[in-house]
N, C-alpha and C. Protein backbone atom coordinates (compact mmCIF):
# COMPACT_ATOMS: atom_id res chain seq x y z
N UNK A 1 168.47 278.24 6.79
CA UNK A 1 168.33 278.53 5.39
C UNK A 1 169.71 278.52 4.73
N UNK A 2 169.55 277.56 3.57
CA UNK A 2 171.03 277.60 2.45
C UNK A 2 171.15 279.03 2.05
N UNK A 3 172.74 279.34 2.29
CA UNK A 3 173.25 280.28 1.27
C UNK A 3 173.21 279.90 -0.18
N UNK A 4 172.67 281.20 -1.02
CA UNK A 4 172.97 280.46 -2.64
C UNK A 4 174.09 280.95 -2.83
N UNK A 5 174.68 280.25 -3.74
CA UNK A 5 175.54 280.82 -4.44
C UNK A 5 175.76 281.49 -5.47
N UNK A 6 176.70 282.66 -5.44
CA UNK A 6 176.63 283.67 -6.64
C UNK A 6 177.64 283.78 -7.35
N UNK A 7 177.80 283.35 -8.67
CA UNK A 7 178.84 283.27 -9.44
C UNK A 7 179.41 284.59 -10.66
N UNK A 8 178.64 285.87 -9.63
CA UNK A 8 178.69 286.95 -10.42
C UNK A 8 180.65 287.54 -9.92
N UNK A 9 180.49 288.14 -11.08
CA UNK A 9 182.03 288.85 -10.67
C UNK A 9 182.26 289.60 -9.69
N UNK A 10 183.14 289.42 -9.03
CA UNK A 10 183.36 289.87 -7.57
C UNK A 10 183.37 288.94 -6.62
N UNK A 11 182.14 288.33 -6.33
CA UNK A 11 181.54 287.53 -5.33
C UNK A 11 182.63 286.53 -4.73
N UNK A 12 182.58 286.54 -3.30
CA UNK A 12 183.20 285.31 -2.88
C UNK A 12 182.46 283.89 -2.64
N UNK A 13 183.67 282.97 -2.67
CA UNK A 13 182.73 281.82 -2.85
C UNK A 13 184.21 280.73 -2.12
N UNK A 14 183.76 279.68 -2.11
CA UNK A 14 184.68 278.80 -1.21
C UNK A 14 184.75 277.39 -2.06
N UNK A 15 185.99 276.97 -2.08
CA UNK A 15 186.08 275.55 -2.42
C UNK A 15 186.83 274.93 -1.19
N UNK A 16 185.94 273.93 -0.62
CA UNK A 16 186.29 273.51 0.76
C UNK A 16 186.78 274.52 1.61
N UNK A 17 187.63 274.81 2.17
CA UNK A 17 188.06 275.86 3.32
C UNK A 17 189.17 277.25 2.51
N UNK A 18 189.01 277.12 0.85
CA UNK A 18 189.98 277.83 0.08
C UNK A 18 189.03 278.95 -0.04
N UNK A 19 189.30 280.17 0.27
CA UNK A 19 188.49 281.60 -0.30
C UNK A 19 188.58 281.77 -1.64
N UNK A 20 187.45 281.87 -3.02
CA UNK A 20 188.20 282.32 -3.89
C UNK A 20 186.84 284.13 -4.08
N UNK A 21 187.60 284.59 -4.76
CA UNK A 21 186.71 285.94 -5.62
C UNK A 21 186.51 285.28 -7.17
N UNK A 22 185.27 285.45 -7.45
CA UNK A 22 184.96 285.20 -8.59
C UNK A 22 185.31 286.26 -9.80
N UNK A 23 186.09 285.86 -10.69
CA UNK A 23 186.65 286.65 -11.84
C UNK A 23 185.53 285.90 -13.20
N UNK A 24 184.94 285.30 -13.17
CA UNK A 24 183.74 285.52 -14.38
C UNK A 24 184.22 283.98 -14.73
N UNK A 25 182.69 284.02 -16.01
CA UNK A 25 182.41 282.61 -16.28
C UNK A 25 183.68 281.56 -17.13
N UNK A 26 183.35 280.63 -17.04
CA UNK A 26 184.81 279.27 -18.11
C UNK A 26 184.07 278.24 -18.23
N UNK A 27 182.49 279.27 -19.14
CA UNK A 27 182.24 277.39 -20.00
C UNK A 27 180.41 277.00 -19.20
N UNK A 28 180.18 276.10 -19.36
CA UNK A 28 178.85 276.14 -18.71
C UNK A 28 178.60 275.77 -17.48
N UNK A 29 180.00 275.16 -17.06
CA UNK A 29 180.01 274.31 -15.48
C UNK A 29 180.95 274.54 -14.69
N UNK A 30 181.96 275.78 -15.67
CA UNK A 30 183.32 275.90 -14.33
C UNK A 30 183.16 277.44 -14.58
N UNK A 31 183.78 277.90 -13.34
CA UNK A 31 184.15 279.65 -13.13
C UNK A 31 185.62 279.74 -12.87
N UNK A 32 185.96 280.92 -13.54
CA UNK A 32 187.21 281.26 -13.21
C UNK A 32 187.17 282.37 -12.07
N UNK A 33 188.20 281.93 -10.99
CA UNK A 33 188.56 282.86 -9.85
C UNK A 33 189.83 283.16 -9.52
N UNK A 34 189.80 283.58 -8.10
CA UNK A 34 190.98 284.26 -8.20
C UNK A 34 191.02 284.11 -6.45
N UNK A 35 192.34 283.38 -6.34
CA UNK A 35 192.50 282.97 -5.05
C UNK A 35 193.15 284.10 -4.33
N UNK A 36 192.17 284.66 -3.05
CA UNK A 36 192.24 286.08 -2.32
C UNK A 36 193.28 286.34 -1.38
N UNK A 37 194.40 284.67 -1.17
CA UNK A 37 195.27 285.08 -0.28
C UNK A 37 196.42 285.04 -1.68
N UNK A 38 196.61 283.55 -2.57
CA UNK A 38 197.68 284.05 -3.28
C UNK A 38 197.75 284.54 -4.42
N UNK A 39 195.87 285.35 -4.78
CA UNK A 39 195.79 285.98 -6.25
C UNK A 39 196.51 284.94 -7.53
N UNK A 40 196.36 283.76 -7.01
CA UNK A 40 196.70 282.76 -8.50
C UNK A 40 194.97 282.51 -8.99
N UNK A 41 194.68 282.22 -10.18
CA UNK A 41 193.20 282.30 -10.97
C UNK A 41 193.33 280.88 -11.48
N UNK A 42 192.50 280.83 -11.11
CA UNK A 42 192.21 278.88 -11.35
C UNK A 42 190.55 278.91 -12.19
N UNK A 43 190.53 277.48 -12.57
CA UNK A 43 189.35 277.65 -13.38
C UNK A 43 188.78 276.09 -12.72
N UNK A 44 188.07 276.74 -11.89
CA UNK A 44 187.41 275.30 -10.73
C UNK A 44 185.30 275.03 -11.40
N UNK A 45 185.37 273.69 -11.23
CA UNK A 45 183.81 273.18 -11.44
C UNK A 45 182.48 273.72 -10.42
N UNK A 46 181.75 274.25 -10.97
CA UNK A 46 180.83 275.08 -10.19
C UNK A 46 180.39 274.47 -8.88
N UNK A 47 180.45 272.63 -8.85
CA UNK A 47 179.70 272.12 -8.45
C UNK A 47 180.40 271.55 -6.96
N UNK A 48 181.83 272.47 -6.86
CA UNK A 48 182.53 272.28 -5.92
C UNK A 48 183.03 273.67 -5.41
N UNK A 49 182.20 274.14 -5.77
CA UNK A 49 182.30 275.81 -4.65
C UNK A 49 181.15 275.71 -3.93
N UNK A 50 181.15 276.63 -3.01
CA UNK A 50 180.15 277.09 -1.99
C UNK A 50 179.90 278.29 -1.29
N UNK A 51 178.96 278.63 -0.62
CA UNK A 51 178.77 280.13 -0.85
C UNK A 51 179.44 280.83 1.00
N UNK A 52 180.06 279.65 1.36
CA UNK A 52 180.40 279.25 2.60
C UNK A 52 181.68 278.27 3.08
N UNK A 53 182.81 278.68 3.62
CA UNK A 53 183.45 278.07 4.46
C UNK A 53 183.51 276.79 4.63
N UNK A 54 183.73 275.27 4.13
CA UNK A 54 183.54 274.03 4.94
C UNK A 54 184.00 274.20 6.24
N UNK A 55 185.02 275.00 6.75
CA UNK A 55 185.24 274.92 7.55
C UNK A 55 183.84 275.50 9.03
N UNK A 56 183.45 276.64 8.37
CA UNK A 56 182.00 277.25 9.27
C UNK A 56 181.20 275.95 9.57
N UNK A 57 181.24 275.17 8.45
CA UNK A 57 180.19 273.65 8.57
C UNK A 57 180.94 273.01 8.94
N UNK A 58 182.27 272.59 10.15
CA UNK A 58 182.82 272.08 10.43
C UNK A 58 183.09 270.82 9.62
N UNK A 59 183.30 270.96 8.94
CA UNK A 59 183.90 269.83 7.67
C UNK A 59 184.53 270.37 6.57
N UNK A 60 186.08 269.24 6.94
CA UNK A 60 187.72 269.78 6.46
C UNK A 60 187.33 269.21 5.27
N UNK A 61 186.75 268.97 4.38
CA UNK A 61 187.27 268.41 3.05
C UNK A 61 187.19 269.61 2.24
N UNK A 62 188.66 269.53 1.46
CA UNK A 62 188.78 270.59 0.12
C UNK A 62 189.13 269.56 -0.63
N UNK A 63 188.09 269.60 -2.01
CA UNK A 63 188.30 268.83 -2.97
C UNK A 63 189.81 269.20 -3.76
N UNK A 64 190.87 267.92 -3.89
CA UNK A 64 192.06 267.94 -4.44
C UNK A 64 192.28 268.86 -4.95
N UNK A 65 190.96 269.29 -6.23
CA UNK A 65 191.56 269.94 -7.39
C UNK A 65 191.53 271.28 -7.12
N UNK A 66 191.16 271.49 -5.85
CA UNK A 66 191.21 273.13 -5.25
C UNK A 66 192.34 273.38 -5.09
N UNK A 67 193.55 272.90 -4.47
CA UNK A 67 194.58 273.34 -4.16
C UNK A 67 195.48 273.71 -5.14
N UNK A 68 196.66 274.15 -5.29
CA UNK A 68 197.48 274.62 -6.22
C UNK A 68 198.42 273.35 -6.57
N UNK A 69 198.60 273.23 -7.63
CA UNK A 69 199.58 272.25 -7.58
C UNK A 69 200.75 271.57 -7.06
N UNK A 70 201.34 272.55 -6.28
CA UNK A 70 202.70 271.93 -5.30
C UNK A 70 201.90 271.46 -4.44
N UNK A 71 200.70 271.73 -3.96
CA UNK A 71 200.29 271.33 -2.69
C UNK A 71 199.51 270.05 -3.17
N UNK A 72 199.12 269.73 -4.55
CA UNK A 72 198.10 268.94 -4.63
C UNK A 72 199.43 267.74 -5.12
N UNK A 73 200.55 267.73 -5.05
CA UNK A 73 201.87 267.27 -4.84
C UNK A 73 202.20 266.70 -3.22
N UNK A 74 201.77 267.70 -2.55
CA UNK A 74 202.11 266.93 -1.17
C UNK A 74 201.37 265.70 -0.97
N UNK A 75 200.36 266.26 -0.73
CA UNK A 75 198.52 265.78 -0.60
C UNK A 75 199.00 264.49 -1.02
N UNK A 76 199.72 264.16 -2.23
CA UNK A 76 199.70 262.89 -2.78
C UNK A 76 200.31 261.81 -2.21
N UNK A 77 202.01 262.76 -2.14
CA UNK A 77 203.05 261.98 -1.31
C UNK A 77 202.32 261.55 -0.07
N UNK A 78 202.12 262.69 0.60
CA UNK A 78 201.57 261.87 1.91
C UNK A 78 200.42 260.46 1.87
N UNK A 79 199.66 260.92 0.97
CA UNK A 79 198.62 259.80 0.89
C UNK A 79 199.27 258.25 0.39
N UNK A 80 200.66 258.22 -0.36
CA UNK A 80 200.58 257.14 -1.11
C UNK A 80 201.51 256.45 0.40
N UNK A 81 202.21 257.86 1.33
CA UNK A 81 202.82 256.91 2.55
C UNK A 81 201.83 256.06 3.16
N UNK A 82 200.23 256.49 4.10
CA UNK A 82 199.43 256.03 4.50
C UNK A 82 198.54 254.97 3.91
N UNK A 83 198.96 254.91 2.93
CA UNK A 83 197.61 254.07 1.72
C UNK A 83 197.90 252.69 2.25
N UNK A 84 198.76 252.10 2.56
CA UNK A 84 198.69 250.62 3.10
C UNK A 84 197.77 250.92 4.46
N UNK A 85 198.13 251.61 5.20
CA UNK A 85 197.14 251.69 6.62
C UNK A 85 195.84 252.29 6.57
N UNK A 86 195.80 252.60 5.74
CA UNK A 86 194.22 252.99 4.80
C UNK A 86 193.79 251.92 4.66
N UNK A 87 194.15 251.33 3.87
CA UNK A 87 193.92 250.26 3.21
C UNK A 87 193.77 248.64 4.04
N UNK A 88 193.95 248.44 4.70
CA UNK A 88 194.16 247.34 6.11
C UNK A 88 194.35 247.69 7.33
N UNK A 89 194.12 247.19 8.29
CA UNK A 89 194.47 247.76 9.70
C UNK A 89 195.81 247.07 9.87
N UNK A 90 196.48 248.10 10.08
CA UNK A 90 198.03 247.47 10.46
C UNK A 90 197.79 247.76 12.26
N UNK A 91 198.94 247.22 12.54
CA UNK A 91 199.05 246.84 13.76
C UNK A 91 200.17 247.85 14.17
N UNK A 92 200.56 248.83 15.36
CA UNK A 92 201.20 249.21 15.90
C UNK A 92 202.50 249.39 15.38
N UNK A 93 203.39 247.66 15.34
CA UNK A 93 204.48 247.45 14.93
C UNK A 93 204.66 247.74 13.33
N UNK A 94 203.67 247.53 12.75
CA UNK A 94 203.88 247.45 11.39
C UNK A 94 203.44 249.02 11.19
N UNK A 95 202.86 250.08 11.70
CA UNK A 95 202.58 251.31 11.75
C UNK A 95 204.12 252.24 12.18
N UNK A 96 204.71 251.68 13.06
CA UNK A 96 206.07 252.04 13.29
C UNK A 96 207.16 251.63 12.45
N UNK A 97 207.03 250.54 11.96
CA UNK A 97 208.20 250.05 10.51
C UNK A 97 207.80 251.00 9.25
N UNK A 98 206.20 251.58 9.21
CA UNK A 98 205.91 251.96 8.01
C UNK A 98 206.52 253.86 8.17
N UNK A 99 206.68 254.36 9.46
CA UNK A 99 207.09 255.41 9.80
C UNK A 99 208.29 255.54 10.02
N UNK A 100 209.20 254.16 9.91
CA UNK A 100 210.65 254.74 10.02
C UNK A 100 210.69 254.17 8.66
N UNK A 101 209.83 253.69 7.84
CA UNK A 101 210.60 253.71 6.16
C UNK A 101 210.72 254.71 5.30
N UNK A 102 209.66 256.20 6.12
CA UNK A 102 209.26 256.84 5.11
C UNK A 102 209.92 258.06 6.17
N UNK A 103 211.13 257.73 6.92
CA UNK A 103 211.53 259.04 7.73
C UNK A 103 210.76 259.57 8.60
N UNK A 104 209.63 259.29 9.34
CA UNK A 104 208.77 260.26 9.98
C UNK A 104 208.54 259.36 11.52
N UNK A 105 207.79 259.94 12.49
CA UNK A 105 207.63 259.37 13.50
C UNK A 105 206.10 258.74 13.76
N UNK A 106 206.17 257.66 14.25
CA UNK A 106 204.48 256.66 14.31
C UNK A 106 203.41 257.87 14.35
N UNK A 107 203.45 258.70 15.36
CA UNK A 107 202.21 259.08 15.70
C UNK A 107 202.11 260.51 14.37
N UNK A 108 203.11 260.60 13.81
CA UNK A 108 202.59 261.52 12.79
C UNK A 108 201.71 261.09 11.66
N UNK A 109 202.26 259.52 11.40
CA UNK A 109 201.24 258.70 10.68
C UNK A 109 199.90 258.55 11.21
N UNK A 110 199.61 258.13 12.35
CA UNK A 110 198.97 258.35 13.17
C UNK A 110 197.80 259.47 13.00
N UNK A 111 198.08 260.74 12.98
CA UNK A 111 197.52 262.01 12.52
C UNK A 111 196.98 262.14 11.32
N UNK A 112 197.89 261.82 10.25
CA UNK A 112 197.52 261.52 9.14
C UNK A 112 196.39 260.68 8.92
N UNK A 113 196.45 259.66 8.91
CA UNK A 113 195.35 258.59 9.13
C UNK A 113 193.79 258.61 9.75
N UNK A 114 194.02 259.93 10.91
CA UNK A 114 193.21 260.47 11.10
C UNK A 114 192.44 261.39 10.53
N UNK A 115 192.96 262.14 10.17
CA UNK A 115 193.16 263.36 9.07
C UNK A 115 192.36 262.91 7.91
N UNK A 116 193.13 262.09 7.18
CA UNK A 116 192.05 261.50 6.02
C UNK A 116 190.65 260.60 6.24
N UNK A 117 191.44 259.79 6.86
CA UNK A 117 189.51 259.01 7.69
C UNK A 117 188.92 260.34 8.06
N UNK A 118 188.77 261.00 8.72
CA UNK A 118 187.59 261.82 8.51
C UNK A 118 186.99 262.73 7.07
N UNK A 119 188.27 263.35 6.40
CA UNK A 119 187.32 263.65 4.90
C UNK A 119 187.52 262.64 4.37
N UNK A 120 187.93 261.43 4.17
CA UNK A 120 188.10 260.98 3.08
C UNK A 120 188.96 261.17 1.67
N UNK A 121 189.47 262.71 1.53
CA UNK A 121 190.22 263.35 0.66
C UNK A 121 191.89 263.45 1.13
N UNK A 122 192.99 263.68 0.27
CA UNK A 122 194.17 263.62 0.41
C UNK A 122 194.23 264.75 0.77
N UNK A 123 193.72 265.86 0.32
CA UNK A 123 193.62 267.31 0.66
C UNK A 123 193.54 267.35 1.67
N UNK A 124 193.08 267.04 2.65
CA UNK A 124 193.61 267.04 4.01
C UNK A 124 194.73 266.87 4.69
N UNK A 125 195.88 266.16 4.02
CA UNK A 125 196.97 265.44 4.19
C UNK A 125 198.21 266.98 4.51
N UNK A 126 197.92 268.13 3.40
CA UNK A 126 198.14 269.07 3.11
C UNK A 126 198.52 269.86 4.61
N UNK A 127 200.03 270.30 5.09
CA UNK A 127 200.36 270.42 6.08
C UNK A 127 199.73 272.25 6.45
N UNK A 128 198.91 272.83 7.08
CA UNK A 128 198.14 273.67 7.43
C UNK A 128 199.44 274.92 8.55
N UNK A 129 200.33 275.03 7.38
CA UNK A 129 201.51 276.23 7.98
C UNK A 129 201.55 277.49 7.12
N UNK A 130 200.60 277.50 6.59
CA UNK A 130 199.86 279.27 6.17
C UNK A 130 201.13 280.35 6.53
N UNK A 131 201.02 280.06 7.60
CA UNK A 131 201.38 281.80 8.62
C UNK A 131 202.46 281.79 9.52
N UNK A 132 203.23 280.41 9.21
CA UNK A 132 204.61 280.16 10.08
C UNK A 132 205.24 280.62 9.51
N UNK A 133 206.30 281.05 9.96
CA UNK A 133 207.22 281.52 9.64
C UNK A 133 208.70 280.71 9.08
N UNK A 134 208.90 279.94 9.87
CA UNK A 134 209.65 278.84 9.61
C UNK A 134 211.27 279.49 10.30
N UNK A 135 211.93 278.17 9.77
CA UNK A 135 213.97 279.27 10.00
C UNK A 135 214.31 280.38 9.16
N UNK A 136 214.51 281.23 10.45
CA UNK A 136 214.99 282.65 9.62
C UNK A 136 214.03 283.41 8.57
N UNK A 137 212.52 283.16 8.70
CA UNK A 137 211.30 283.84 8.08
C UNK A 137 210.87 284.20 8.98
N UNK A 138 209.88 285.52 8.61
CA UNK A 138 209.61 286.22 9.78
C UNK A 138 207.48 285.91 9.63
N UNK A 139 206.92 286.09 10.30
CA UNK A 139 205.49 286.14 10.47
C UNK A 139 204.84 287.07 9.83
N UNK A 140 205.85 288.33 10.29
CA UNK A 140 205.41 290.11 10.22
C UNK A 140 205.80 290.62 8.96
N UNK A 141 205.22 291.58 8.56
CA UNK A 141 206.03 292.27 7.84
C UNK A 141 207.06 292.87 7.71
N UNK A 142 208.08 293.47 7.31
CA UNK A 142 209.17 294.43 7.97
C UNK A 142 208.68 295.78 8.64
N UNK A 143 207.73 296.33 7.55
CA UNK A 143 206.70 297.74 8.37
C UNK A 143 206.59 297.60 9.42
N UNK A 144 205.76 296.25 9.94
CA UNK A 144 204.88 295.93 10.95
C UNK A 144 205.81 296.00 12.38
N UNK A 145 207.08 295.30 11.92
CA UNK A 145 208.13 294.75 12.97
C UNK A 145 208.60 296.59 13.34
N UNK A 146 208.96 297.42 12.14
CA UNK A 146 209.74 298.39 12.55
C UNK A 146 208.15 299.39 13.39
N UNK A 147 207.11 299.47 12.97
CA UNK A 147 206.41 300.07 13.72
C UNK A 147 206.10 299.69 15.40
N UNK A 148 206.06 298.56 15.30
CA UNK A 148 206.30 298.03 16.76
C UNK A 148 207.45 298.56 17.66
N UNK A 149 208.65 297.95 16.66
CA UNK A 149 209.69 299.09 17.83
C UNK A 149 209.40 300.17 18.07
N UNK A 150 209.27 301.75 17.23
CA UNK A 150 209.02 302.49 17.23
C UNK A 150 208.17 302.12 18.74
N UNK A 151 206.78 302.24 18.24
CA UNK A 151 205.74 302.23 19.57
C UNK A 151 206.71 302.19 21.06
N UNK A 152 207.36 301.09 20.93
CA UNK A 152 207.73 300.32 22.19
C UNK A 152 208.80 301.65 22.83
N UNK A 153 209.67 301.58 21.44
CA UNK A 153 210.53 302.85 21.88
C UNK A 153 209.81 303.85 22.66
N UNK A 154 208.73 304.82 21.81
CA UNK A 154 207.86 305.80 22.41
C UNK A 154 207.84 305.80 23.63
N UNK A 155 207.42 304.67 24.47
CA UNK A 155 206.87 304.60 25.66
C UNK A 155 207.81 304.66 26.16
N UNK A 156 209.39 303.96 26.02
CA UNK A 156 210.46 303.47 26.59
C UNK A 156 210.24 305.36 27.00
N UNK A 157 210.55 305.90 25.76
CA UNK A 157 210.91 307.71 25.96
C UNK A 157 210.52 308.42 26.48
N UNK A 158 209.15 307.93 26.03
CA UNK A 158 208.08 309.46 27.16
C UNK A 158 208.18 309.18 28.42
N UNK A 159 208.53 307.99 28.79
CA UNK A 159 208.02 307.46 30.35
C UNK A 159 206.79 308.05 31.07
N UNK A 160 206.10 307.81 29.87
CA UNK A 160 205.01 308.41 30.60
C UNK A 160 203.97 307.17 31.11
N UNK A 161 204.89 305.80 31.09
CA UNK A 161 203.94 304.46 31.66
C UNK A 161 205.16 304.35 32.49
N UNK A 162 205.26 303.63 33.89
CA UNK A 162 206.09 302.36 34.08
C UNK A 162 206.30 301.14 33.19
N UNK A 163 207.05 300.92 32.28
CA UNK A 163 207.00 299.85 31.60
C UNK A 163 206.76 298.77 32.29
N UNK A 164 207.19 298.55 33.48
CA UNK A 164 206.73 297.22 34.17
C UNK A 164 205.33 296.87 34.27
N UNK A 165 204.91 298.08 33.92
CA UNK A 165 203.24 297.96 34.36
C UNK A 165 202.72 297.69 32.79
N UNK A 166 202.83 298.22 31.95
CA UNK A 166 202.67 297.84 30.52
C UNK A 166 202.45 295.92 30.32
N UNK A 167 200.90 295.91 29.46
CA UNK A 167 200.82 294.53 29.71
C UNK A 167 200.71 294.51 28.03
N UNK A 168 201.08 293.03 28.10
CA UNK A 168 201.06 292.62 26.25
C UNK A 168 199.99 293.25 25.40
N UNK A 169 198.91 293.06 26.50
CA UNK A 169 197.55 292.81 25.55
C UNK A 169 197.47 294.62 25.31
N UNK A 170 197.85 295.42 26.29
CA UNK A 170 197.61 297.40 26.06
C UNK A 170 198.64 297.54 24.87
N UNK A 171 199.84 296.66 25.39
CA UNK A 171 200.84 297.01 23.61
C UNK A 171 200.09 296.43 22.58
N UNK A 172 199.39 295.43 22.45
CA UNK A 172 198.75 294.67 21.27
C UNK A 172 197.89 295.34 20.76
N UNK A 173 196.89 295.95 21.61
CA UNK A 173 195.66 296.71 21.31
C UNK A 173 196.19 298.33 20.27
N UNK A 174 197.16 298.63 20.79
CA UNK A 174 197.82 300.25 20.48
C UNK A 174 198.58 299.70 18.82
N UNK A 175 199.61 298.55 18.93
CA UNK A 175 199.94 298.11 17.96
C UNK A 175 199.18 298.16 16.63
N UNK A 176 197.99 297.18 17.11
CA UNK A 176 196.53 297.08 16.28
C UNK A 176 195.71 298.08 15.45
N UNK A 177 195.66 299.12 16.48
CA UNK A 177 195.24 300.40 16.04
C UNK A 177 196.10 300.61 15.36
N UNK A 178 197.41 301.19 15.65
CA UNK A 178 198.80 302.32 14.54
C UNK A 178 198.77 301.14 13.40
N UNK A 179 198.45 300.17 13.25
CA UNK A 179 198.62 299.32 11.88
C UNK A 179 196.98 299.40 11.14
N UNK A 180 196.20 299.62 11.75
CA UNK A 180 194.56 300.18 10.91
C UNK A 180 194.84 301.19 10.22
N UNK A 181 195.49 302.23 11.23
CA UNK A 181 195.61 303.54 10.88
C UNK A 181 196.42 303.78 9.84
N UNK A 182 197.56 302.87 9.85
CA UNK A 182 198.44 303.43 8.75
C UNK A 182 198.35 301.94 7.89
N UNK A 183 196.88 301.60 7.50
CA UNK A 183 196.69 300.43 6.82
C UNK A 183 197.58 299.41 6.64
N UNK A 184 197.88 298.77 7.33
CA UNK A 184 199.22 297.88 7.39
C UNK A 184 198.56 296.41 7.95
């Protein structure tokens, strides 16, 4: 059975694999929302939300106009590199001339190419580093990082474990908890 969709205020709803919260109506065919990881409010066409994940339906397509604009900027660049091998079957050699013209290595084109042949959309093209950290960025929060020491310290102090015996996953689990607890 289809999920319906609810375009009442509050409600979540999905454009391709993007979460948004619905912040109320824009008109007879678009809603304005409010994107739940970077709280930017976009005013997207009804007829490209869903009441569900593409991704749950294992299918990557997010329509272009979902993304934010720097990204719907990448999406492009990348697509206009691949668009000849889109567009014709190139051959190996000419797949490797087209990857050292544009700085990158064959098989990343390669990926790409893949990437879009299956949705069909550039939005796919869109490099999926959410939660990296990158040089000299951290993953964690600063809270998160200093509560961890703490913890680690604790144990170092009480000795009331052998630390040798201490396994990732008993620090992970304890971590997990003291960050519920102190909502973090």
């Amino acid at each position: 059975m289809a999920k319906t969709v609810s375009f009442k205020p509050g409600s979540t709803v999905y454009c391709g694999t993007v979460k948004y919260e619905v912040a109320g109506p824009a008109g007879l065919t678009a809603v304005k929302v409010r994107d739940t990881i970077t709280g930017e409010i976009r005013i997207l066409p009804q007829l490209d939300l869903s009441a569900s994940s593409s991704e749950a339906k294992k299918v990557a397509s997010t329509p272009l106009d979902c993304l934010p604009p720097e990204k719907q900027v990448v999406a492009l660049k990348r697509f206009a590199i691949i668009e000849p091998a889109v567009r014709e079957k190139l051959s190996r050699k000419q797949i490797e001339e087209l990857a050292a013209k544009n700085g990158c290595h064959f098989t990343t084109l390669y990926k790409m190419i893949r990437l879009y042949e299956e949705t069909k959309s550039p939005a796919s093209l869109v490099p999926k580093t959410g939660n990296r950290g990158g040089k000299g960025k951290h993953r964690i929060t600063q809270a998160v990082e200093d509560l961890i020491r703490l913890h680690f310290n604790d144990i170092v102090k009480a000795k009331a474990v052998d630390i040798t015996k201490v396994t990732v996953k008993s620090l992970h689990i304890d971590i997990k908890m003291k960050c519920k607890s102190e909502q973090m």
